[in-house]
C-alpha atoms as a PDB file:
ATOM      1  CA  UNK A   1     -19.438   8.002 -10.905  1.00  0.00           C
ATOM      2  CA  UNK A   2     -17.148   5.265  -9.908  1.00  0.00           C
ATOM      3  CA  UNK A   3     -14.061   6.738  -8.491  1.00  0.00           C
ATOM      4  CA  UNK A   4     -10.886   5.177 -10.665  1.00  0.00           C
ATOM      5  CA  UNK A   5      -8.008   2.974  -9.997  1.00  0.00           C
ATOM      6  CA  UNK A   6      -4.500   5.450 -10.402  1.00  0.00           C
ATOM      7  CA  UNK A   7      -1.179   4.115 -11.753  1.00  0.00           C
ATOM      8  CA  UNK A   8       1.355   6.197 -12.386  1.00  0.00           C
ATOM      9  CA  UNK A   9       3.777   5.587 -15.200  1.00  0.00           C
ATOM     10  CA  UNK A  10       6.828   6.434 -16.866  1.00  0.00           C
ATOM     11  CA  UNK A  11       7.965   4.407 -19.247  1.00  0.00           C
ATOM     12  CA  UNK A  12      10.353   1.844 -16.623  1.00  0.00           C
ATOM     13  CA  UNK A  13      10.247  -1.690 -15.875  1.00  0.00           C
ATOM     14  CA  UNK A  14       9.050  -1.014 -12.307  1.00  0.00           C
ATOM     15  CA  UNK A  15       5.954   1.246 -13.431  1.00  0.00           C
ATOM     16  CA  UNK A  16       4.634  -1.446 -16.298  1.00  0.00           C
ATOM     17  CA  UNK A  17       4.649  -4.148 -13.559  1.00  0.00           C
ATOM     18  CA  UNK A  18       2.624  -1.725 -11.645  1.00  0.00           C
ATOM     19  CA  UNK A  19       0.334  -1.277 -14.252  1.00  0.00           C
ATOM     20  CA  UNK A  20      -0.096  -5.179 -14.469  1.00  0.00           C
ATOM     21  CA  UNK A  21      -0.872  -4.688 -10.260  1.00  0.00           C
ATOM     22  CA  UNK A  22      -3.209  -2.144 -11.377  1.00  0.00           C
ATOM     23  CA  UNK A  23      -4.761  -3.848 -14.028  1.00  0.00           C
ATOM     24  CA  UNK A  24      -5.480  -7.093 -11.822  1.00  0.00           C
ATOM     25  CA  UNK A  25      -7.029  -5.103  -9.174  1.00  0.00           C
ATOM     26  CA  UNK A  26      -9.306  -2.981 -10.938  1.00  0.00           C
ATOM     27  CA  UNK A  27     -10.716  -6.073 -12.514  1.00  0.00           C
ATOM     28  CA  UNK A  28     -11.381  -7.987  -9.033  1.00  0.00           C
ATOM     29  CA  UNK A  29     -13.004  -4.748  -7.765  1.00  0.00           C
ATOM     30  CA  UNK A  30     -14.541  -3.972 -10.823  1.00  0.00           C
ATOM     31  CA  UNK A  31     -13.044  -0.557 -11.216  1.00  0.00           C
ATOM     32  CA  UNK A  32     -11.970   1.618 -14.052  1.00  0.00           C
ATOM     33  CA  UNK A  33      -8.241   2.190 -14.326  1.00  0.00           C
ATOM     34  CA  UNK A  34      -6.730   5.535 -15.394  1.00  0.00           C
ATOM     35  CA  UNK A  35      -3.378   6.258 -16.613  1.00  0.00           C
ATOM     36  CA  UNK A  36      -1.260   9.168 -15.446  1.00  0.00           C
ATOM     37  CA  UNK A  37       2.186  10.015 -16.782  1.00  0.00           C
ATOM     38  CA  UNK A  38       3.448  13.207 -15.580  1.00  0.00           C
ATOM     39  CA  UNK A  39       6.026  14.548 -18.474  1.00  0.00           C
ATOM     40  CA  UNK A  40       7.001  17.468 -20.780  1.00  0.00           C
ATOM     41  CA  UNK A  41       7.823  16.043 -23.939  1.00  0.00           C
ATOM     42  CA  UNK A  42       4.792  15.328 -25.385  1.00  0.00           C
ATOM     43  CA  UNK A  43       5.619  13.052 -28.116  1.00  0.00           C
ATOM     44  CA  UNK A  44       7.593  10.665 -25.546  1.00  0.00           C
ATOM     45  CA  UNK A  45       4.303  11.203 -23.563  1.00  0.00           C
ATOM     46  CA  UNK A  46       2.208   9.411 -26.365  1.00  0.00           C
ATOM     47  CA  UNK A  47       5.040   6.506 -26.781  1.00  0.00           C
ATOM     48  CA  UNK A  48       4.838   5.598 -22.510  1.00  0.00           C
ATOM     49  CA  UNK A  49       1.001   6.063 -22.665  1.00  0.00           C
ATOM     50  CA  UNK A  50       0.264   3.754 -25.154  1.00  0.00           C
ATOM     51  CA  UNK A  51       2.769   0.968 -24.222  1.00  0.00           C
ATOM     52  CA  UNK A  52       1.119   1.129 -20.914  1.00  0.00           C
ATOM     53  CA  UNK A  53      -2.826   1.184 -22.209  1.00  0.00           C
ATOM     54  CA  UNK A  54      -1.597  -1.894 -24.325  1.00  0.00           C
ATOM     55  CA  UNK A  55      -0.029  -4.119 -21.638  1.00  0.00           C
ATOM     56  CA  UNK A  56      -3.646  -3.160 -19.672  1.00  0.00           C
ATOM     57  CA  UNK A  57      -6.056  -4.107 -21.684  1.00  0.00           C
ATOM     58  CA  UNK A  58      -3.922  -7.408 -22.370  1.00  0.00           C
ATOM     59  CA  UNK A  59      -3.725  -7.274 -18.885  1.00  0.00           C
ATOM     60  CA  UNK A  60      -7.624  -6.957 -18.158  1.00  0.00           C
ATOM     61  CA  UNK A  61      -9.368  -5.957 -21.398  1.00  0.00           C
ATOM     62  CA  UNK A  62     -12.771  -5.865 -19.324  1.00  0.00           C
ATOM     63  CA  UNK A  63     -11.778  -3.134 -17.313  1.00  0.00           C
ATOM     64  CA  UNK A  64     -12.426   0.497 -18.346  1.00  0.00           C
ATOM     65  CA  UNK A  65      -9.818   2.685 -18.934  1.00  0.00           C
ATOM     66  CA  UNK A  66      -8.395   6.733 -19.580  1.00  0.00           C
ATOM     67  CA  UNK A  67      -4.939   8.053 -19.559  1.00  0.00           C
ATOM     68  CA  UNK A  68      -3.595  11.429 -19.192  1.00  0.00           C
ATOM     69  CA  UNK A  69      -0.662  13.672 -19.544  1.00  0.00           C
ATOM     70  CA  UNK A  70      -0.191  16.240 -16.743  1.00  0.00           C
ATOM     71  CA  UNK A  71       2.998  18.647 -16.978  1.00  0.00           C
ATOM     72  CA  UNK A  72       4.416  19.393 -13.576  1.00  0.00           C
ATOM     73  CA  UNK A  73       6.104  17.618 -10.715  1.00  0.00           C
ATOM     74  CA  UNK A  74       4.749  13.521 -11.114  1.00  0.00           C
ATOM     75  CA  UNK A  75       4.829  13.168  -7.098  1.00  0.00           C
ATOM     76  CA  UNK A  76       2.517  16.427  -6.699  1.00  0.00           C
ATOM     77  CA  UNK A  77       0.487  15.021  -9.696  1.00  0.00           C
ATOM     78  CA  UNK A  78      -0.001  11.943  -8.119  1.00  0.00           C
ATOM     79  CA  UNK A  79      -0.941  13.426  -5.232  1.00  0.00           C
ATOM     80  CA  UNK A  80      -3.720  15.886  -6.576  1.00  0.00           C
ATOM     81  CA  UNK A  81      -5.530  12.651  -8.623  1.00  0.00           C
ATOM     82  CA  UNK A  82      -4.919  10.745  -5.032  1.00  0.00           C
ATOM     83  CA  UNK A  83      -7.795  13.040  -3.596  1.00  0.00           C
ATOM     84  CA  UNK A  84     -10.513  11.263  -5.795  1.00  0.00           C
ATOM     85  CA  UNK A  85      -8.701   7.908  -5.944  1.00  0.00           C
ATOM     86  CA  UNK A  86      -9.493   4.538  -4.938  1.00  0.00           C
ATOM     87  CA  UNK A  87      -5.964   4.108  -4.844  1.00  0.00           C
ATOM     88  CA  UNK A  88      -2.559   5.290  -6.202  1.00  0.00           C
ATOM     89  CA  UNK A  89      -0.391   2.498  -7.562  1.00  0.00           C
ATOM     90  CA  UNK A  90       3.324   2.803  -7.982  1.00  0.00           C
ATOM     91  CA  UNK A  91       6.388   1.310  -8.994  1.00  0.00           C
ATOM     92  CA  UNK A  92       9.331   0.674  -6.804  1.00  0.00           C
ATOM     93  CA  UNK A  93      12.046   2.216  -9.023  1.00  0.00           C
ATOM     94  CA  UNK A  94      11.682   4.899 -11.703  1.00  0.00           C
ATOM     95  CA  UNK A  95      13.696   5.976 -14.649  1.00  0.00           C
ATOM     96  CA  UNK A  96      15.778   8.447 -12.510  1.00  0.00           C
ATOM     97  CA  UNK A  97      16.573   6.001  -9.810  1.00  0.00           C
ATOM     98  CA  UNK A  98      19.796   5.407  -9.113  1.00  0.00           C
ATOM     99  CA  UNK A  99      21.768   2.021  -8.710  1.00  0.00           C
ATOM    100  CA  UNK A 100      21.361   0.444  -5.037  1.00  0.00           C
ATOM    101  CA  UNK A 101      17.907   2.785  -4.375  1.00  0.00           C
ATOM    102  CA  UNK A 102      15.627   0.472  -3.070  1.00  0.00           C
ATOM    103  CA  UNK A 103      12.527   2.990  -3.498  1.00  0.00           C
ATOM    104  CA  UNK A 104      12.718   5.908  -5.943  1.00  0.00           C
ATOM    105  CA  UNK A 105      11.930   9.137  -4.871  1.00  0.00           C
ATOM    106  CA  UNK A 106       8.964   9.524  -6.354  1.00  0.00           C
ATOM    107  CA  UNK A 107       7.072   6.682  -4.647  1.00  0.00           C
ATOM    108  CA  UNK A 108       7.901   7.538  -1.508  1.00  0.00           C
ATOM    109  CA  UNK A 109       7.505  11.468  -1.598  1.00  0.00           C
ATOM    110  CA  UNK A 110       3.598   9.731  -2.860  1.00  0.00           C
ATOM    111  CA  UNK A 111       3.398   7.528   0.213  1.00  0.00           C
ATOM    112  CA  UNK A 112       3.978  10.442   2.486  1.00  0.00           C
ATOM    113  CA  UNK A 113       1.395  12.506   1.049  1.00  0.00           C
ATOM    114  CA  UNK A 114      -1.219  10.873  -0.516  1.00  0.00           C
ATOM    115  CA  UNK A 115      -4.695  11.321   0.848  1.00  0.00           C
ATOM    116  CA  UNK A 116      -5.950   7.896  -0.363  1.00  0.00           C
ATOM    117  CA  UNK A 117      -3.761   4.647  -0.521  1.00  0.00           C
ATOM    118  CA  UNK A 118      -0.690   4.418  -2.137  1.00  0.00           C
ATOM    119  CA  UNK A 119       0.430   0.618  -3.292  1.00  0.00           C
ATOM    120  CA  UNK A 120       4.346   0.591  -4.200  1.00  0.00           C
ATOM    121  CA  UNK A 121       4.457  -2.481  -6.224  1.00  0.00           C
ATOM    122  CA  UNK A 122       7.495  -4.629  -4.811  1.00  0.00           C
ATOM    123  CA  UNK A 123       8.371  -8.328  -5.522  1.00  0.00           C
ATOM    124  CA  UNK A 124       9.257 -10.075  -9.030  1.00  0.00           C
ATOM    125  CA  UNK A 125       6.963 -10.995 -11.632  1.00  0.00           C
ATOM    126  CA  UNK A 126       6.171 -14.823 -10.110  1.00  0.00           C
ATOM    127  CA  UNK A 127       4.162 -12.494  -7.461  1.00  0.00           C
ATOM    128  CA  UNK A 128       1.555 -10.716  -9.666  1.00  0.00           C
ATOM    129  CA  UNK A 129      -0.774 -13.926 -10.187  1.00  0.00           C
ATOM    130  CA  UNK A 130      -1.700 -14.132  -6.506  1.00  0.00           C
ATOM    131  CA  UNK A 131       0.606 -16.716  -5.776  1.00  0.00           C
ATOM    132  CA  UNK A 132       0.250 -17.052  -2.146  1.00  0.00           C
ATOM    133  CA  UNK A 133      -2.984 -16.448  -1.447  1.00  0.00           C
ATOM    134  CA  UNK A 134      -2.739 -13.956   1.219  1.00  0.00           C
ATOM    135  CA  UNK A 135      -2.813 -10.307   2.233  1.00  0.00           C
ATOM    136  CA  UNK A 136      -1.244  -9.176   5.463  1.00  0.00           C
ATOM    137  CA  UNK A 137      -2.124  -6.628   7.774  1.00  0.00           C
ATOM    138  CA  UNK A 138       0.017  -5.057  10.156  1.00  0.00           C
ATOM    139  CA  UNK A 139      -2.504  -3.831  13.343  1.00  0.00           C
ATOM    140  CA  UNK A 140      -0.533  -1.306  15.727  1.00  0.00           C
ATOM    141  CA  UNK A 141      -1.751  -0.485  19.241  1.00  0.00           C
ATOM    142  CA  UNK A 142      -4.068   2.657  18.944  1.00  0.00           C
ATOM    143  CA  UNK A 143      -6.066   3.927  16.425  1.00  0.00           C
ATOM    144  CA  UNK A 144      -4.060   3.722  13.535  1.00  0.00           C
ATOM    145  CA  UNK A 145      -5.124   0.627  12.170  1.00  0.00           C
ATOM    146  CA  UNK A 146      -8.156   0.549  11.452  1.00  0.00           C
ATOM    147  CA  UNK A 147      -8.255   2.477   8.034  1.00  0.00           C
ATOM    148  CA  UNK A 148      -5.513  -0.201   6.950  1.00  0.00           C
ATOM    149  CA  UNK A 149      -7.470  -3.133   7.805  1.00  0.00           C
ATOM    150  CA  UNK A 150     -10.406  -2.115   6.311  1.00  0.00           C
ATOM    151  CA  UNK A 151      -8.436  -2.178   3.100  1.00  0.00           C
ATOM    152  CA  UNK A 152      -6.603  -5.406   3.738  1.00  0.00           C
ATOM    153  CA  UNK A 153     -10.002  -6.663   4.282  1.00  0.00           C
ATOM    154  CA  UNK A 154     -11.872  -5.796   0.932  1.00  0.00           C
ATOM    155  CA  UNK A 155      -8.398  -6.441  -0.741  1.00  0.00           C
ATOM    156  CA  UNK A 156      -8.447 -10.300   0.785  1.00  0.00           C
ATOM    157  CA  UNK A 157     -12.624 -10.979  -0.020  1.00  0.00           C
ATOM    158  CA  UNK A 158     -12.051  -9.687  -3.578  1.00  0.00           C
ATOM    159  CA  UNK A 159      -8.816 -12.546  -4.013  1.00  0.00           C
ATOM    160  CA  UNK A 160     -10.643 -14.795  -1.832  1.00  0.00           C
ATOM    161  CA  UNK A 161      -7.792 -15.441  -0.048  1.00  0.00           C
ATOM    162  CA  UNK A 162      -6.622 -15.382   3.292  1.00  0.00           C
ATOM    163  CA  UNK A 163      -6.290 -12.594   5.422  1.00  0.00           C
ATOM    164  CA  UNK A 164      -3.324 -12.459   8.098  1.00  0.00           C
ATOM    165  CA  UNK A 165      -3.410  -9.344  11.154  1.00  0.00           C
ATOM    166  CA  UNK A 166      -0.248  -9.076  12.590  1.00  0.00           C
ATOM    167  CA  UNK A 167       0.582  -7.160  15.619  1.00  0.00           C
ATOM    168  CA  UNK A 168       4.038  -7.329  17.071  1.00  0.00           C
ATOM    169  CA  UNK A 169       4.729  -6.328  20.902  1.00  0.00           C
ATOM    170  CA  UNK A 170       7.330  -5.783  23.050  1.00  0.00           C
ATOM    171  CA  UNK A 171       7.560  -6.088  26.846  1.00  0.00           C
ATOM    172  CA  UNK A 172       9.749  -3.207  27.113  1.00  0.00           C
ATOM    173  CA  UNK A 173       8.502   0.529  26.362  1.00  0.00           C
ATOM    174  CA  UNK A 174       9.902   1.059  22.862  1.00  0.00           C
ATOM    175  CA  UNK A 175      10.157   3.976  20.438  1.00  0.00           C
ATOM    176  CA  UNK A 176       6.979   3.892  18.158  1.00  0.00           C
ATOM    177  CA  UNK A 177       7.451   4.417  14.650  1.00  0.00           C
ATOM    178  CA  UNK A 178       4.216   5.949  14.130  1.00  0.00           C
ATOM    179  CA  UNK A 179       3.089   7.573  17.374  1.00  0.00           C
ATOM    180  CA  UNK A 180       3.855  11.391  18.700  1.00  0.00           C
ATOM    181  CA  UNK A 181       7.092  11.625  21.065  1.00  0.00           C
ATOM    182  CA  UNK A 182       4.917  12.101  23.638  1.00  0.00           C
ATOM    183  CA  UNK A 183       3.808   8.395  23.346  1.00  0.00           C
ATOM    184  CA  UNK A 184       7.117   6.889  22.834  1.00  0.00           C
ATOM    185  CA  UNK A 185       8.372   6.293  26.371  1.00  0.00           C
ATOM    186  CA  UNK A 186       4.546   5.360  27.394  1.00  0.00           C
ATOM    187  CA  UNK A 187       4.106   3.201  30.867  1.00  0.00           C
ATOM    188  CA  UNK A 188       4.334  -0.911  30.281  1.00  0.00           C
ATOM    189  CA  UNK A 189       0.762  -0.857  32.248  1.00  0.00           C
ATOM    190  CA  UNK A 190      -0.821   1.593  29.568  1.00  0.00           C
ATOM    191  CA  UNK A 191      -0.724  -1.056  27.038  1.00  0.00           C
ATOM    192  CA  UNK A 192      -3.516  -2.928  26.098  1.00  0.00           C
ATOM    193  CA  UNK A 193      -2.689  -7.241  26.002  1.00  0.00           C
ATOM    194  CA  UNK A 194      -1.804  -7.912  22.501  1.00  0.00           C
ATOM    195  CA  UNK A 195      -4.172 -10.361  22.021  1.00  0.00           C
ATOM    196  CA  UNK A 196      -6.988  -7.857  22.913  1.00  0.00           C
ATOM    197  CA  UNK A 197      -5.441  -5.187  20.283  1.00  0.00           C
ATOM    198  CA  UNK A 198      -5.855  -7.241  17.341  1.00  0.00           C
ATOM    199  CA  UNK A 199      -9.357  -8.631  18.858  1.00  0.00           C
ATOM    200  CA  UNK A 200     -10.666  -4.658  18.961  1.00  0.00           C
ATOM    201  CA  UNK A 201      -8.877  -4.531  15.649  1.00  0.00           C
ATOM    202  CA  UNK A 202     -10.627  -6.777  13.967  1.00  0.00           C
ATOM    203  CA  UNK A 203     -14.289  -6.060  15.551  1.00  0.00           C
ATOM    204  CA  UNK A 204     -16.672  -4.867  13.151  1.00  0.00           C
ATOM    205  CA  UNK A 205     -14.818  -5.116  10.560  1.00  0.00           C
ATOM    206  CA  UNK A 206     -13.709  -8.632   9.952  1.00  0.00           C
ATOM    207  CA  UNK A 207     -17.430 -10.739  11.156  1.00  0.00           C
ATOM    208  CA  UNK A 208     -16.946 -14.484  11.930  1.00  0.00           C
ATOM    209  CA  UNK A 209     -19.367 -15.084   8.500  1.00  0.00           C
ATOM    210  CA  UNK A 210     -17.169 -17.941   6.936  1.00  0.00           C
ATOM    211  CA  UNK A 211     -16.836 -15.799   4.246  1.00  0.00           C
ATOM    212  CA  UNK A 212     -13.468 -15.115   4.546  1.00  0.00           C
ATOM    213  CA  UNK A 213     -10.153 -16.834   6.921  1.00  0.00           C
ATOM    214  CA  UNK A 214      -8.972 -14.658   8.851  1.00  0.00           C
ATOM    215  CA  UNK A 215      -5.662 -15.814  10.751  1.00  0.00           C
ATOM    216  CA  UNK A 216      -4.388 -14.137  14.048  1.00  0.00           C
ATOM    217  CA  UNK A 217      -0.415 -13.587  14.848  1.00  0.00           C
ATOM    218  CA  UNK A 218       0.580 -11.797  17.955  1.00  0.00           C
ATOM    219  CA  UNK A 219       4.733 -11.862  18.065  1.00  0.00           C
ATOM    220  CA  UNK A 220       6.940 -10.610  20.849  1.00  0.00           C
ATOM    221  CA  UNK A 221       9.713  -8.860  18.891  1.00  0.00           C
ATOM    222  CA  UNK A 222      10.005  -5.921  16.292  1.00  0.00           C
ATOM    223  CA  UNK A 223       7.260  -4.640  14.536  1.00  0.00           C
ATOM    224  CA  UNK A 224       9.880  -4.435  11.459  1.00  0.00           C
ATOM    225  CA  UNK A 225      11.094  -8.046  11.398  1.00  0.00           C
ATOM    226  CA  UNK A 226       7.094  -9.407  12.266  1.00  0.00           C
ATOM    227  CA  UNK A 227       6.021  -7.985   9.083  1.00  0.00           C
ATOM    228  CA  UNK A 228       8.467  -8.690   6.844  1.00  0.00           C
ATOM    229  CA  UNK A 229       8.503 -12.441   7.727  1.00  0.00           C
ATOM    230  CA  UNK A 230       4.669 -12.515   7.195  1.00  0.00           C
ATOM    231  CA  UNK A 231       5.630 -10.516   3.827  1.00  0.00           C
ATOM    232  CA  UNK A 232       7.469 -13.253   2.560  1.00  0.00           C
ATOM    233  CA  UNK A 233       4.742 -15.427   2.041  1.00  0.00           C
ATOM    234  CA  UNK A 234       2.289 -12.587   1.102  1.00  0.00           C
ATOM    235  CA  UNK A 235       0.363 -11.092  -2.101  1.00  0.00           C
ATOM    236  CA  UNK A 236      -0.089  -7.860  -0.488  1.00  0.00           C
ATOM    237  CA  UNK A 237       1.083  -6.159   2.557  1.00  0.00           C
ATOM    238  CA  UNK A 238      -0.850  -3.687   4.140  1.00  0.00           C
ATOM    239  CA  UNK A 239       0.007  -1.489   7.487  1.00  0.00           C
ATOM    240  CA  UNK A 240      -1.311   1.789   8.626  1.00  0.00           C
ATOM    241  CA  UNK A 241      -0.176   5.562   8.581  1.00  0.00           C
ATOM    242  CA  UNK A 242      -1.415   8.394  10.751  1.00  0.00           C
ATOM    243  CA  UNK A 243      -1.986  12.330  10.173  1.00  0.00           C
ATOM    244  CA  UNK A 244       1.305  14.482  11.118  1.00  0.00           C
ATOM    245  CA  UNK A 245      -0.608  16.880  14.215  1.00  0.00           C
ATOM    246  CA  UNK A 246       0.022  20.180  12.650  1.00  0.00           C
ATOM    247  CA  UNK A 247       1.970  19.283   9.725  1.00  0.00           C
ATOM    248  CA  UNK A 248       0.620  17.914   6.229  1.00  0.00           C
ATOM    249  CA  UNK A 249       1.040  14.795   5.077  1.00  0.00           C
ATOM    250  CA  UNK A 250       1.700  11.315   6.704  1.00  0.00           C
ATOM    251  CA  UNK A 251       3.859  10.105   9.903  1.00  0.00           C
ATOM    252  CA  UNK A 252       5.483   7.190   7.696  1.00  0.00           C
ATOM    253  CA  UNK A 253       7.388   6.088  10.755  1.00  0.00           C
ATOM    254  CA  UNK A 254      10.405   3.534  10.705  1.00  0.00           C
ATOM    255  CA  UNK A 255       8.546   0.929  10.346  1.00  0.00           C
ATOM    256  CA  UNK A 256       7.053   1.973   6.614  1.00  0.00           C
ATOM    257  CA  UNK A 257      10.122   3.118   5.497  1.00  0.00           C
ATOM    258  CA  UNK A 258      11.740   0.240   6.085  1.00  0.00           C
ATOM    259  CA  UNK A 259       8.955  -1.990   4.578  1.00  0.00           C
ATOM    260  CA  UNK A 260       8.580   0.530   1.659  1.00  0.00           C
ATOM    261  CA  UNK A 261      12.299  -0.493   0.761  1.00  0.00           C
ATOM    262  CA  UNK A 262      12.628  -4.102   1.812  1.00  0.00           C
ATOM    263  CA  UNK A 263       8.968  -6.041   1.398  1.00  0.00           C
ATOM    264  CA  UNK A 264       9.105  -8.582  -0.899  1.00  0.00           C
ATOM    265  CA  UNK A 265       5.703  -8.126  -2.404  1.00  0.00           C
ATOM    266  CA  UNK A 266       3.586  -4.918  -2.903  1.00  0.00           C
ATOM    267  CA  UNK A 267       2.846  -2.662  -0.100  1.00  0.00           C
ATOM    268  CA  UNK A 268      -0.058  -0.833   0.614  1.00  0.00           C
ATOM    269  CA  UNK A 269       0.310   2.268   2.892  1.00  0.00           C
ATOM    270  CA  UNK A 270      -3.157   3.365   3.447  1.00  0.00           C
ATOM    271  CA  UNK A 271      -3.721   6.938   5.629  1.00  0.00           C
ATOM    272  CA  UNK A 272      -5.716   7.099   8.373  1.00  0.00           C
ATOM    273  CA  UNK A 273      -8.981   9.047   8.659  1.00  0.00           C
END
């Protein structure tokens, strides 16, 4: 059985453009998509669901699809379909967000947590056709990446488009927003040369076939500012999160949060195993 594309929906703006994300997706993967709405009114329940199925299968009438009604918390819903998931796929903003929230609740409780990737669709309309023709991969120094680009890699094949690894250095020892305090103050010498991070990166998992571009950017400066300038002319952005030691869920770091709530264009957080 073909595990299923998840969207989550609520009835909002920001979760029926991420059911047009969805909807693309499963189609260039060839997946089926499934509907979740987490609510207690049942008859309001019916209304969201079948706006949403209707704007899919205009969307991409190909692709397969169920829908379901769960009644409990939507970001521990989400999180129990994320375990046989391809994906979870989110809006930015939900019904309950409030004015000036750049990320609801919701979506980012999900990106913590999630056992499979979570996609927070970001970005206008003008974004959902693919209009750049590229995904972007942030690639950290470690072992955190490598999850991350294996999704930024079928995600770019699939689009046939471009795929961009970013990896941002700095000469001084800096705070990592991913990595144990242990880690943070790290010796200069410990570091591997930047080039040679994105090389081991990329080995075995992006081959020099021609089959797809791959494009190399190694920047002095903040990881934060790197990827959001690569975001701006990106489909998809795609960056790395590692296992709390002890604790459940994700190490979102600085760096994700800050992407969660400023990328211009959908962002893929994708856990490391």
């Amino acid at each position: 059985m073909t595990i299923p594309l998840v969207v989550g929906i609520d009835g909002s703006e920001a979760s029926l453009e991420s059911v047009d994300w969805a909807a693309d997706d499963a189609a260039r993967h060839g997946l089926p998509l499934h509907l979740l709405h987490a609510a207690t009114d049942e008859s309001e329940a019916s209304d969201v669901l079948a706006a949403a199925s209707l704007r899919a299968e205009e969307r991409a009438p190909s692709v397969r699809m169920s829908s379901e009604v769960l009644r409990e918390d939507p970001a521990s819903a989400l999180v129990d379909r994320g375990r046989n998931a391809f994906a979870l796929v989110l809006g930015s903003r939900g019904l309950g967000g409030f004015t000036g929230m750049l990320l609801g609740s919701v979506s980012l409780a999900v990106a913590a947590r999630a056992d499979c990737p979570v996609v927070v669709v970001r970005g206008g309309a003008e974004r959902r056709p693919a209009r750049y023709g590229s995904v972007v991969v942030g690639v950290e120094d470690g072992e955190g990446s490598g999850t991350a680009v294996r999704f930024a890699f079928r995600e770019a094949r699939v689009r046939r488009c471009t795929l961009v690894a970013v990896h941002a250095w700095s000469r001084r020892p800096v705070r990592s927003a991913v990595s144990s305090p242990a880690r943070w103050y790290a010796p200069e010498v410990a570091r591997r040369p930047p080039d040679q991070v994105l090389h081991d990166a990329l080995h075995g998992v992006v081959e020099p076939s021609g089959e797809l571009v791959v494009t190399r950017q190694v920047i002095e400066g903040p990881a934060r500012r790197a990827l959001l300038d690569a975001a701006a002319k990106a489909d998809l952005l795609v960056v790395g999160a590692r296992r709390r030691q002890g604790h459940l869920g994700l190490q979102l770091g600085l760096v994700n949060h800050a992407l969660l709530h400023h990328a211009p264009c959908a962002v893929a957080v994708v856990p490391q195993v």
